[in-house]
C-alpha atoms as a PDB file:
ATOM      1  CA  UNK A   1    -166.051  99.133 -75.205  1.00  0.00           C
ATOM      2  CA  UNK A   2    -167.886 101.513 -72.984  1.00  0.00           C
ATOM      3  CA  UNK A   3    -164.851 102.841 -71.032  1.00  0.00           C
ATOM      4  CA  UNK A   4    -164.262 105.880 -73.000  1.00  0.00           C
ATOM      5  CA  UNK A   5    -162.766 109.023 -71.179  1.00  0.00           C
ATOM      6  CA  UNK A   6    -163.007 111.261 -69.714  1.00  0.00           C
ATOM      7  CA  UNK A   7    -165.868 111.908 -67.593  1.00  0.00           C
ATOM      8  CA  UNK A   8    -167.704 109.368 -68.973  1.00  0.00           C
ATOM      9  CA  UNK A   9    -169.980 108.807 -66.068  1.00  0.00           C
ATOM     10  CA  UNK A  10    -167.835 105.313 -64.477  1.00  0.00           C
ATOM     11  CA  UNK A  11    -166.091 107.711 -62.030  1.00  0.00           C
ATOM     12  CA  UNK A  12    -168.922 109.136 -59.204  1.00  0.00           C
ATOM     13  CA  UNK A  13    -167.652 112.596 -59.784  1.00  0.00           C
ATOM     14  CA  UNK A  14    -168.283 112.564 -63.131  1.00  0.00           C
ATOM     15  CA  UNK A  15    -171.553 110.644 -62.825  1.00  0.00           C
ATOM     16  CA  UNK A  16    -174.862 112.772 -65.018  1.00  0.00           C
ATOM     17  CA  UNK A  17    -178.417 111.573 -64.505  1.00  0.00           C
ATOM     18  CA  UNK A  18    -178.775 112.530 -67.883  1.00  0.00           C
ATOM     19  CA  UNK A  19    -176.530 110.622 -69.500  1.00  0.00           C
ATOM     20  CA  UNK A  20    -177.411 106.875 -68.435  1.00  0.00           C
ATOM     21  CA  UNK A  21    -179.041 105.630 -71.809  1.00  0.00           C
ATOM     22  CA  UNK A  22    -175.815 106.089 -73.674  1.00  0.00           C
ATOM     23  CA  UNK A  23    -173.642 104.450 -70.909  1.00  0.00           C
ATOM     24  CA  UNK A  24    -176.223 101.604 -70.617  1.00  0.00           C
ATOM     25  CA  UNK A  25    -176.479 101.148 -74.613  1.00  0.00           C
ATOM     26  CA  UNK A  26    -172.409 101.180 -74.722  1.00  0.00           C
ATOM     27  CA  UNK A  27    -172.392  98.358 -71.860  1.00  0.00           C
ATOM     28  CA  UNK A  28    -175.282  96.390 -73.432  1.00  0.00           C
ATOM     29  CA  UNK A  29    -173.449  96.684 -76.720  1.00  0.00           C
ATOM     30  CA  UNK A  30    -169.873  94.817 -74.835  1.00  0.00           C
ATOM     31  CA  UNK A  31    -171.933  92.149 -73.148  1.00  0.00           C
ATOM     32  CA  UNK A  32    -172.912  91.063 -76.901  1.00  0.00           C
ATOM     33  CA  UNK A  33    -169.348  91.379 -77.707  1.00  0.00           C
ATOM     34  CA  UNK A  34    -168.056  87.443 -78.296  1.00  0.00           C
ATOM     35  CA  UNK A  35    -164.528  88.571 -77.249  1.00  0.00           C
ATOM     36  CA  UNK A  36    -165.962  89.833 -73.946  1.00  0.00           C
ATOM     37  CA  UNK A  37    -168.164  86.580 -73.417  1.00  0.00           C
ATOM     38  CA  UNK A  38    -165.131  84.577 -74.265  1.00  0.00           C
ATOM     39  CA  UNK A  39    -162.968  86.291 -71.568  1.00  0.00           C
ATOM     40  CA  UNK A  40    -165.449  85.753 -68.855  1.00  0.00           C
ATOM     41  CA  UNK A  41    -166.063  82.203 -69.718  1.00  0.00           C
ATOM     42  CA  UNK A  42    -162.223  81.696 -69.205  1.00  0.00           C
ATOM     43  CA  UNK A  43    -162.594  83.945 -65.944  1.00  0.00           C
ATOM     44  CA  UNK A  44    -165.802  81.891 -64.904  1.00  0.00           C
ATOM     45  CA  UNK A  45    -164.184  78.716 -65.367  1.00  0.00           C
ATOM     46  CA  UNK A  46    -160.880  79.585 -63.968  1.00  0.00           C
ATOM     47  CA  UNK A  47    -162.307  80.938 -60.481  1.00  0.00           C
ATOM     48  CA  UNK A  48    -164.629  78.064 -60.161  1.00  0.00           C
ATOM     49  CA  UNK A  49    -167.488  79.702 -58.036  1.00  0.00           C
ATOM     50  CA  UNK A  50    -169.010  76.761 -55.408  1.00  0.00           C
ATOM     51  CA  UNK A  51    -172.647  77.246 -55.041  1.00  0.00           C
ATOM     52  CA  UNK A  52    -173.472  78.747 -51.648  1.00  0.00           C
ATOM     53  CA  UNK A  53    -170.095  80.754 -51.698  1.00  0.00           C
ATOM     54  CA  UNK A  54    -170.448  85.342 -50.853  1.00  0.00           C
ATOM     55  CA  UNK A  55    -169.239  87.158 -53.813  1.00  0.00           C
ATOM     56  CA  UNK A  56    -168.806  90.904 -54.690  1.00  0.00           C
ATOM     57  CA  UNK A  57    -168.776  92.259 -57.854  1.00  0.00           C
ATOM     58  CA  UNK A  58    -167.118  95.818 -58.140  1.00  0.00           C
ATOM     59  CA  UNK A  59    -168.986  98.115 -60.601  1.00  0.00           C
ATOM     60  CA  UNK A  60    -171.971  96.374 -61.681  1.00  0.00           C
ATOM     61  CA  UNK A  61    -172.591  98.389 -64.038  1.00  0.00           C
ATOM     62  CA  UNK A  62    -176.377  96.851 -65.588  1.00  0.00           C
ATOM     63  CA  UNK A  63    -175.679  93.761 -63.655  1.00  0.00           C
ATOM     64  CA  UNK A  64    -175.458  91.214 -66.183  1.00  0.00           C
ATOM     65  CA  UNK A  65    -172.490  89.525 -64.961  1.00  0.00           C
ATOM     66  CA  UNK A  66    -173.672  89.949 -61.233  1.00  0.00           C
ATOM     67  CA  UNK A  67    -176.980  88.107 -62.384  1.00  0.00           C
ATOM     68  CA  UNK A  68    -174.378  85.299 -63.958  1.00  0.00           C
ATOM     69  CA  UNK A  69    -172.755  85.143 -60.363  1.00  0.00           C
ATOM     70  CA  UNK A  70    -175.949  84.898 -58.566  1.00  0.00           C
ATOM     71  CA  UNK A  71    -176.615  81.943 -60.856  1.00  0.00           C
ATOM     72  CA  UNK A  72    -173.475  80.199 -60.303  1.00  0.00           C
ATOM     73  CA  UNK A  73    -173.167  80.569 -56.467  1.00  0.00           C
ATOM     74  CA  UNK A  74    -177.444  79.488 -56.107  1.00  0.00           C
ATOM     75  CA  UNK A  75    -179.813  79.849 -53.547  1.00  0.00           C
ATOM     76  CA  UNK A  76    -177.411  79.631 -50.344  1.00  0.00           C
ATOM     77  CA  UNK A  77    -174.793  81.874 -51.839  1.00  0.00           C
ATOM     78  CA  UNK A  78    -174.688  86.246 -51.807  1.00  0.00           C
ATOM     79  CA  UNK A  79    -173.993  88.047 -54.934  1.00  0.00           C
ATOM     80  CA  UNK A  80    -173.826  91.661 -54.211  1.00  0.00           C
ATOM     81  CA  UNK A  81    -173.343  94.177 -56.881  1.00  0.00           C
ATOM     82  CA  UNK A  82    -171.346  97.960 -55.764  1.00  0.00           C
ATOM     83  CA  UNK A  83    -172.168 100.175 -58.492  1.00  0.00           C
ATOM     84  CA  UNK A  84    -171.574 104.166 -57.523  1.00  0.00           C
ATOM     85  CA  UNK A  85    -174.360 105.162 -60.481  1.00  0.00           C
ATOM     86  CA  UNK A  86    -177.601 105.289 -59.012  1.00  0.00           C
ATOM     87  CA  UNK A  87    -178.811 105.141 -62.433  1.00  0.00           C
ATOM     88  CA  UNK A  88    -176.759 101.913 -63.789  1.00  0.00           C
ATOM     89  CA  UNK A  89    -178.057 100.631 -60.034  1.00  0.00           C
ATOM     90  CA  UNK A  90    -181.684 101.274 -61.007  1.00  0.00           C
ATOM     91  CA  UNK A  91    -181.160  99.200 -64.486  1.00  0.00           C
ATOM     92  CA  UNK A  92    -179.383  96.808 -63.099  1.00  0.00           C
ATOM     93  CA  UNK A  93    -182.340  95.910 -59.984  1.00  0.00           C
ATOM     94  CA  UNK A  94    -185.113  96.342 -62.421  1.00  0.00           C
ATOM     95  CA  UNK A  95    -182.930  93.730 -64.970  1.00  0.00           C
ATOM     96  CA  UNK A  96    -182.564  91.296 -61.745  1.00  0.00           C
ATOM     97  CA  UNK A  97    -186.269  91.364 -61.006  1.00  0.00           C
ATOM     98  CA  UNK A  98    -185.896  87.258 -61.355  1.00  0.00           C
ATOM     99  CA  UNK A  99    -182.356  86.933 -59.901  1.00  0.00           C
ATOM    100  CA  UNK A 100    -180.777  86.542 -56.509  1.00  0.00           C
ATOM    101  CA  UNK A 101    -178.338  89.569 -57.174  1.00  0.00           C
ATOM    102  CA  UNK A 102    -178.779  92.208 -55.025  1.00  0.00           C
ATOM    103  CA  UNK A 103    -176.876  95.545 -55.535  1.00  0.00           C
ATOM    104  CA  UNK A 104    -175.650  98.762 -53.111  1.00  0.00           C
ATOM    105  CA  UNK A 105    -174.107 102.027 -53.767  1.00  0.00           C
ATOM    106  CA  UNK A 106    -170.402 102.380 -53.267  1.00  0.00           C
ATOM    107  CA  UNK A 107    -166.812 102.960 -54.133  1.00  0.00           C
ATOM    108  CA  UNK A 108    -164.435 100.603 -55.468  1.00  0.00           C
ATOM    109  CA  UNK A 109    -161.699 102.788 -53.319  1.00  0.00           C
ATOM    110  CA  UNK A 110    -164.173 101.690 -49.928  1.00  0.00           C
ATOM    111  CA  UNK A 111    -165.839  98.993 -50.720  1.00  0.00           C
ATOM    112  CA  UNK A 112    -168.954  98.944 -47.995  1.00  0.00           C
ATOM    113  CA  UNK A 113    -168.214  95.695 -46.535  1.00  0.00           C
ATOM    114  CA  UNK A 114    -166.280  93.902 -43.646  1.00  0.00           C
ATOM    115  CA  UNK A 115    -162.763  92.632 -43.493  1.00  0.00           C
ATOM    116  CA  UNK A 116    -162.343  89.086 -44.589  1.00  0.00           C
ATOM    117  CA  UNK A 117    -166.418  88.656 -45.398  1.00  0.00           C
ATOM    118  CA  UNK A 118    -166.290  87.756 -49.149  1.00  0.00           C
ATOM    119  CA  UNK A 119    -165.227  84.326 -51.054  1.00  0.00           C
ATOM    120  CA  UNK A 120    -164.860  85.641 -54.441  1.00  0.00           C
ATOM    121  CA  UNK A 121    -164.137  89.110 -56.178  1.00  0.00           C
ATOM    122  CA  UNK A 122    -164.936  89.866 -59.599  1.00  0.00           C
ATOM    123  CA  UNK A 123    -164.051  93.026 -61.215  1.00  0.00           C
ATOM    124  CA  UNK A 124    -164.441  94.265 -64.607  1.00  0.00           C
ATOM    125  CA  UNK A 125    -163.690  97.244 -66.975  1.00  0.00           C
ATOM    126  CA  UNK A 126    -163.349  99.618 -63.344  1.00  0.00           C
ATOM    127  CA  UNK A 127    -159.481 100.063 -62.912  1.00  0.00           C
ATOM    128  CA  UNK A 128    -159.157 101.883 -65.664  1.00  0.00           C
ATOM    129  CA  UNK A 129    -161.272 104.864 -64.564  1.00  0.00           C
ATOM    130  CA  UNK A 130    -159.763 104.869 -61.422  1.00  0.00           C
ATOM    131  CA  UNK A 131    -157.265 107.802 -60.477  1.00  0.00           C
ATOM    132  CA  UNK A 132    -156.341 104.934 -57.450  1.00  0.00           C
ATOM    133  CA  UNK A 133    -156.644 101.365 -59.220  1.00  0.00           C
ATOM    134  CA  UNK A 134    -153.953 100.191 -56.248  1.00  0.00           C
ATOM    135  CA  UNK A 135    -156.255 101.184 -53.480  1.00  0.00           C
ATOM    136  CA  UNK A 136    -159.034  99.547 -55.198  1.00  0.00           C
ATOM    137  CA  UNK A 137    -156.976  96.020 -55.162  1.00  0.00           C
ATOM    138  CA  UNK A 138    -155.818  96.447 -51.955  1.00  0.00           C
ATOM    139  CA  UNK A 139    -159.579  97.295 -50.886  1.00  0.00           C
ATOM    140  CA  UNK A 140    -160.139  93.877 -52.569  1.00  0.00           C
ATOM    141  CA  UNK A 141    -157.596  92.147 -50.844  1.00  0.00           C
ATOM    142  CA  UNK A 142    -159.179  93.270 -47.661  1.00  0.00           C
ATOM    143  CA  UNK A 143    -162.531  92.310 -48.370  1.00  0.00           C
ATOM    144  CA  UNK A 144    -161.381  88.624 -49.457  1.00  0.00           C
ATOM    145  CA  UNK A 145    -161.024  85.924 -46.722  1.00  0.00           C
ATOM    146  CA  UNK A 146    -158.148  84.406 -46.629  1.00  0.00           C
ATOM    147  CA  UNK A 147    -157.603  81.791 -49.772  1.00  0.00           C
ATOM    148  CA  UNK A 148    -160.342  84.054 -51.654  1.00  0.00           C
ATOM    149  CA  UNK A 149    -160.009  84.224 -55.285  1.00  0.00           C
ATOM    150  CA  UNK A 150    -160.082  87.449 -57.421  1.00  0.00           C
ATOM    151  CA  UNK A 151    -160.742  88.231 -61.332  1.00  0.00           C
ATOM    152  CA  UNK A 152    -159.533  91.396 -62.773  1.00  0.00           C
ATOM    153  CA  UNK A 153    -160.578  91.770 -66.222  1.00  0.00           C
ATOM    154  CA  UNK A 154    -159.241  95.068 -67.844  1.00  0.00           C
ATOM    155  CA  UNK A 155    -159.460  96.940 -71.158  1.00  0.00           C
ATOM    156  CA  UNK A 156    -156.271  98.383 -72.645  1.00  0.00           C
ATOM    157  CA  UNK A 157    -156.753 101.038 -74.983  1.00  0.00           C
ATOM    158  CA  UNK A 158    -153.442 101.634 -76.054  1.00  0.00           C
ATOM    159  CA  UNK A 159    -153.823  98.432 -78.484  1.00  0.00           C
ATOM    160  CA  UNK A 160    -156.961  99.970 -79.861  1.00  0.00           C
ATOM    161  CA  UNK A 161    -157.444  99.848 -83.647  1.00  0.00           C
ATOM    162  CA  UNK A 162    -159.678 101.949 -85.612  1.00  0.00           C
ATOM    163  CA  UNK A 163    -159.651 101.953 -90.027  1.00  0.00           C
ATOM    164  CA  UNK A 164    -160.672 103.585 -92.356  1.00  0.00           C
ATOM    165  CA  UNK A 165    -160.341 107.426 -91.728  1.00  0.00           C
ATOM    166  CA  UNK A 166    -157.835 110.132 -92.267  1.00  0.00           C
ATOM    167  CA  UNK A 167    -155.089 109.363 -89.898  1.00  0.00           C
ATOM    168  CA  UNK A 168    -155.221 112.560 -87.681  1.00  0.00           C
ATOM    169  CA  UNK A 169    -158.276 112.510 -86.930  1.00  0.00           C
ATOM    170  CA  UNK A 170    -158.533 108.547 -86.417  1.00  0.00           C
ATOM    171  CA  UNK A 171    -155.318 109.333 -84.054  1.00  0.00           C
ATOM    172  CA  UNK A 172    -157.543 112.096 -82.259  1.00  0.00           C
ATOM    173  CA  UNK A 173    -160.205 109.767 -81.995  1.00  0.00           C
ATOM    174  CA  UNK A 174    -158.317 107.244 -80.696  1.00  0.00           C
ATOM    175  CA  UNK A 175    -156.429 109.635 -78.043  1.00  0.00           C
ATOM    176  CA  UNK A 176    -159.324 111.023 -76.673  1.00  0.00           C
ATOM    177  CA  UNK A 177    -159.562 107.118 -74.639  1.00  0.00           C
ATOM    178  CA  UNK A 178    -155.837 107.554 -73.356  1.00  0.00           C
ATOM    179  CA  UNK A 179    -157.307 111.030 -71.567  1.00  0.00           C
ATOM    180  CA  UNK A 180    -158.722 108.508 -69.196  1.00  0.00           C
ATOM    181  CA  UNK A 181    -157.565 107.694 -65.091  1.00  0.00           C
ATOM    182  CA  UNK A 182    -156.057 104.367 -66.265  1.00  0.00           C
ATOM    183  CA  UNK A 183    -156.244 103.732 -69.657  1.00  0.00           C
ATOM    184  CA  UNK A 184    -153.317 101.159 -69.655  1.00  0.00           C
ATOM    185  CA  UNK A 185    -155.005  99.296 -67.090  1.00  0.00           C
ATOM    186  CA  UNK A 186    -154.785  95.944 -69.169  1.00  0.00           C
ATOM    187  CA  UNK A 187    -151.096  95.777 -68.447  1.00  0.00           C
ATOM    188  CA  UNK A 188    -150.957  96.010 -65.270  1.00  0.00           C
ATOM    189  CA  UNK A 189    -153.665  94.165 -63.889  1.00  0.00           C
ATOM    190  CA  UNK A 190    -150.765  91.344 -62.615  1.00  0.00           C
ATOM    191  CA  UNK A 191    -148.485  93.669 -61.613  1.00  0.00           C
ATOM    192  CA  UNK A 192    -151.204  95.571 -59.045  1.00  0.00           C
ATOM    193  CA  UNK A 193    -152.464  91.849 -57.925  1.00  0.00           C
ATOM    194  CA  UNK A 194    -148.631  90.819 -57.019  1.00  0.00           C
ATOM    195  CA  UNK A 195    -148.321  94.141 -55.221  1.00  0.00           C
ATOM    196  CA  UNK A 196    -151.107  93.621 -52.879  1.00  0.00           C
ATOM    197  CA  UNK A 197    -150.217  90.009 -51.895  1.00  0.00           C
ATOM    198  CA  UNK A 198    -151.644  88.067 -54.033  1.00  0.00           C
ATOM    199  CA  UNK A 199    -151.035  84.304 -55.829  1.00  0.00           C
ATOM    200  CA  UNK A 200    -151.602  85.006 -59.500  1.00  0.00           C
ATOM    201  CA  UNK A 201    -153.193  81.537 -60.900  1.00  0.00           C
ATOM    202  CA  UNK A 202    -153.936  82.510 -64.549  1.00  0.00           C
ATOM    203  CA  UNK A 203    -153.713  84.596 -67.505  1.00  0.00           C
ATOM    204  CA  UNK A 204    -155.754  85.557 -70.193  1.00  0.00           C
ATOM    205  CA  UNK A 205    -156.469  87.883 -73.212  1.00  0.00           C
ATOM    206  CA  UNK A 206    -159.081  88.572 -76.282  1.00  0.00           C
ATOM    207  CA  UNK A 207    -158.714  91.271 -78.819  1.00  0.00           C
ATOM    208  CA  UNK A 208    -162.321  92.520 -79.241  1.00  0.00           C
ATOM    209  CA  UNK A 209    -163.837  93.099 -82.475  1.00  0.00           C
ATOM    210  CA  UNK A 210    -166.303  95.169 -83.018  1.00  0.00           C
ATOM    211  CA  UNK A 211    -168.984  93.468 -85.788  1.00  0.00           C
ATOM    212  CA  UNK A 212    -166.929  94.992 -89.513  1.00  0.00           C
ATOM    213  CA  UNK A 213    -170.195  95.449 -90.719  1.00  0.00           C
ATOM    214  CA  UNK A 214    -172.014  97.768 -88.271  1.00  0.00           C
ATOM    215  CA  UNK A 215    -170.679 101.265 -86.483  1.00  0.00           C
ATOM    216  CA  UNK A 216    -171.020 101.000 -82.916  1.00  0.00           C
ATOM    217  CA  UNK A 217    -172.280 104.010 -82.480  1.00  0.00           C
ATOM    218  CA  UNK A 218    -172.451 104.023 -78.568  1.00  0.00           C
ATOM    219  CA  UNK A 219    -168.958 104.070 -78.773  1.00  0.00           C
ATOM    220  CA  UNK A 220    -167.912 105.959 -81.044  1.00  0.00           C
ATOM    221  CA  UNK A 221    -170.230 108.891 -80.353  1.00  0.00           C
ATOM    222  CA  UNK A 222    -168.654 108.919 -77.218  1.00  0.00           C
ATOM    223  CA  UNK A 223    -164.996 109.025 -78.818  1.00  0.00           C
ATOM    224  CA  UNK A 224    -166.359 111.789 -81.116  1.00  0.00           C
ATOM    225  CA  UNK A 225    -167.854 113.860 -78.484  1.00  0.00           C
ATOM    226  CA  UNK A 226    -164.736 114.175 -76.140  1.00  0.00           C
ATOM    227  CA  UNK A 227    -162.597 114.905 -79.085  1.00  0.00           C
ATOM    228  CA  UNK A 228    -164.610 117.493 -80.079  1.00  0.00           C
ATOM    229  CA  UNK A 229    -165.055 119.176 -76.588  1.00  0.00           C
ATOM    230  CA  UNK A 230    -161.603 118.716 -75.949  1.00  0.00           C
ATOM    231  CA  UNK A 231    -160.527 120.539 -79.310  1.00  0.00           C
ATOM    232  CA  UNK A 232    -158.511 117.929 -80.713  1.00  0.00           C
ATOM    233  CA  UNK A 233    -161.433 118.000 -83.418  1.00  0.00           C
ATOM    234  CA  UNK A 234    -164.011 120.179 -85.411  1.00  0.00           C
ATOM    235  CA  UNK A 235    -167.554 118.853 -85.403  1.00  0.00           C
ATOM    236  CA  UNK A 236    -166.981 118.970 -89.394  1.00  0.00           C
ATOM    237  CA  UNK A 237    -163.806 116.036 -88.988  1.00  0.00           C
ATOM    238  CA  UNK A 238    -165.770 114.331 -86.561  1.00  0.00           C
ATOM    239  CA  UNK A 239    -168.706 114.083 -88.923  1.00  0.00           C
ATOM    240  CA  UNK A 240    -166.607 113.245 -91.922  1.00  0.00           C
ATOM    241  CA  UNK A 241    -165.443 110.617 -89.954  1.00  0.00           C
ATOM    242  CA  UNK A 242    -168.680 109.428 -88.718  1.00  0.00           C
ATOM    243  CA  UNK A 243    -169.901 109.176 -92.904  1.00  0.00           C
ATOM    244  CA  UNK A 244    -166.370 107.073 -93.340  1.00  0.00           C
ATOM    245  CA  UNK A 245    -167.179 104.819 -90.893  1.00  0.00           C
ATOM    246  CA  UNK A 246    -170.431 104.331 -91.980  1.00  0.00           C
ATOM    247  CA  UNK A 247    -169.888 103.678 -95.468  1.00  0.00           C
ATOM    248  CA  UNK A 248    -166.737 101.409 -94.525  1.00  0.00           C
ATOM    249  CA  UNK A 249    -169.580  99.543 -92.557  1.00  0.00           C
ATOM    250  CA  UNK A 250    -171.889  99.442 -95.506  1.00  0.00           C
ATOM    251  CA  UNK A 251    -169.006  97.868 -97.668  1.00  0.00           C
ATOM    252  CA  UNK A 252    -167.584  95.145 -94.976  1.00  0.00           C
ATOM    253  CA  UNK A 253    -164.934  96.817 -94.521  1.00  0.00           C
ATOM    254  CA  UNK A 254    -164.945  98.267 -90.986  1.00  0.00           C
ATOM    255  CA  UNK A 255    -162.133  97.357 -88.344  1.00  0.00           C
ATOM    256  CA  UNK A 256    -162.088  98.584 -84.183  1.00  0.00           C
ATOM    257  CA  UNK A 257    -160.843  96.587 -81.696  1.00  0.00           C
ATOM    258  CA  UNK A 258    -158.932  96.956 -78.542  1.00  0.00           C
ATOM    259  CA  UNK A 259    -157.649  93.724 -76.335  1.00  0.00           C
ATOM    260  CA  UNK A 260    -158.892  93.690 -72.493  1.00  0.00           C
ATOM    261  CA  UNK A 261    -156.941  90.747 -70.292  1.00  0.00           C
ATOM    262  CA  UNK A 262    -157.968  88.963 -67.682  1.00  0.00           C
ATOM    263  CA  UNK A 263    -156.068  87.672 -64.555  1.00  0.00           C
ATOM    264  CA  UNK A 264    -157.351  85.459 -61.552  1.00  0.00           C
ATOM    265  CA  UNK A 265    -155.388  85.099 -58.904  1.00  0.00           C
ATOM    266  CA  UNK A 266    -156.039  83.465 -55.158  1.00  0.00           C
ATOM    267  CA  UNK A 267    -155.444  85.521 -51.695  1.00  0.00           C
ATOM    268  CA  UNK A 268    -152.795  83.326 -49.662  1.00  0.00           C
ATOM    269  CA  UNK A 269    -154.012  81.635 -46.394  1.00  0.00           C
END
């Protein structure tokens, strides 16, 4: 769950040099996530990527699904990679050392490429730190050829559960992701698609659970910190909070998840 908000380094105005181990550890941490692997199995399967087809992913992030792509559309096909962090970018070439995924800088609200030059879209976990998300579908509606196929796979965070902890401060904790461009962006993934023209094919959810044994820290450090500098917490509550959910862990006992959806839909000829 590394879309935490604000400024959390997604959006290129927000985006700190210094702060690309802790995005990088929170995105390594979701691609281990079985919910997240589930949901882009479904996604995989459901836009059925044809070796030798051009594909864009939008926010690559560390490239680990753009490497997946590459894989799936082999040695005649184009998986390009837009990621605006030049140091996500610089993980994500030296990951893809052995892969056919190549990756550029740019915006998800103008995407660097032609009208009509792309077979597939695939965009994850990026709406919802847009302040735009409908300029960014309609940017991938104009970078699909017509019958192209799109995934949208979004987080939610209003569905996100955290336990145990003193209600206020689990409340602040949880608030400080709804500070965020789009943090609803789970919901309305079919209703954006339909408003730019396009054929939704499928539907799909998973509530992800973070392991009830282990804190993930990436994460919540995150959530801690922008309570904190926001002021909707003391560094002493966030710390008592931090020894709950530790000892919670310790026990078993430990519950946060949030549900991110997926839909695929098709651009009409």
């Amino acid at each position: 769950m590394a879309q935490t908000q604000p400024a959390t380094g997604f959006q290129k105005r927000h985006i700190d040099p210094d702060r690309v181990a802790p995005l990088v550890g929170a995105l390594d941490s979701q691609d281990a996530n079985p919910g997240v692997r589930r949901l882009r199995a479904w996604a995989e399967e459901a836009l059925a990527v044809r070796p030798g087809e051009r594909l864009l992913d939008v926010g690559s992030g560390t490239g680990s699904q753009t490497r997946a792509l590459a894989a799936a559309v082999g040695p005649d096909g184009v998986a390009i990679g837009v990621e605006p962090n030049p140091g996500l970018r610089a993980v994500a070439e030296e990951r893809s050392a052995d892969s056919r995924a190549r990756y550029t800088d740019g915006d998800a609200l103008a995407l660097p490429l032609s009208d009509g030059s792309v077979d597939v879209v695939w965009c994850e976990r990026v709406l919802q730190h847009l302040p735009d998300p409908d300029q960014a579908v309609a940017e991938m509606a104009r970078v699909l050829r017509p019958g192209g196929r799109v995934a949208l796979l979004d987080t939610d965070w209003a569905t996100m559960i955290l336990h145990p902890g003193d209600p206020e401060v689990v409340h602040a904790l949880s608030a400080a992701v709804l500070n965020g461009a789009n943090p609803r962006s789970g919901r309305r993934l079919v209703g954006q698609l339909s408003a730019a023209g396009f054929v939704v094919d499928d539907r799909g959810s998973q509530a992800l659970l973070q392991d009830h044994r282990s804190v993930a820290w990436p994460v919540i450090r995150m959530l801690g910190e922008s309570a904190v500098r926001t002021g909707a917490l003391t560094e002493d509550q966030r710390d008592v909070a931090y020894a709950e959910l530790a000892e919670a862990a310790e026990q078993g006992a430990l519950h946060m998840s949030v549900t991110m959806f997926g839909v695929v839909a098709h651009h009409p000829e």
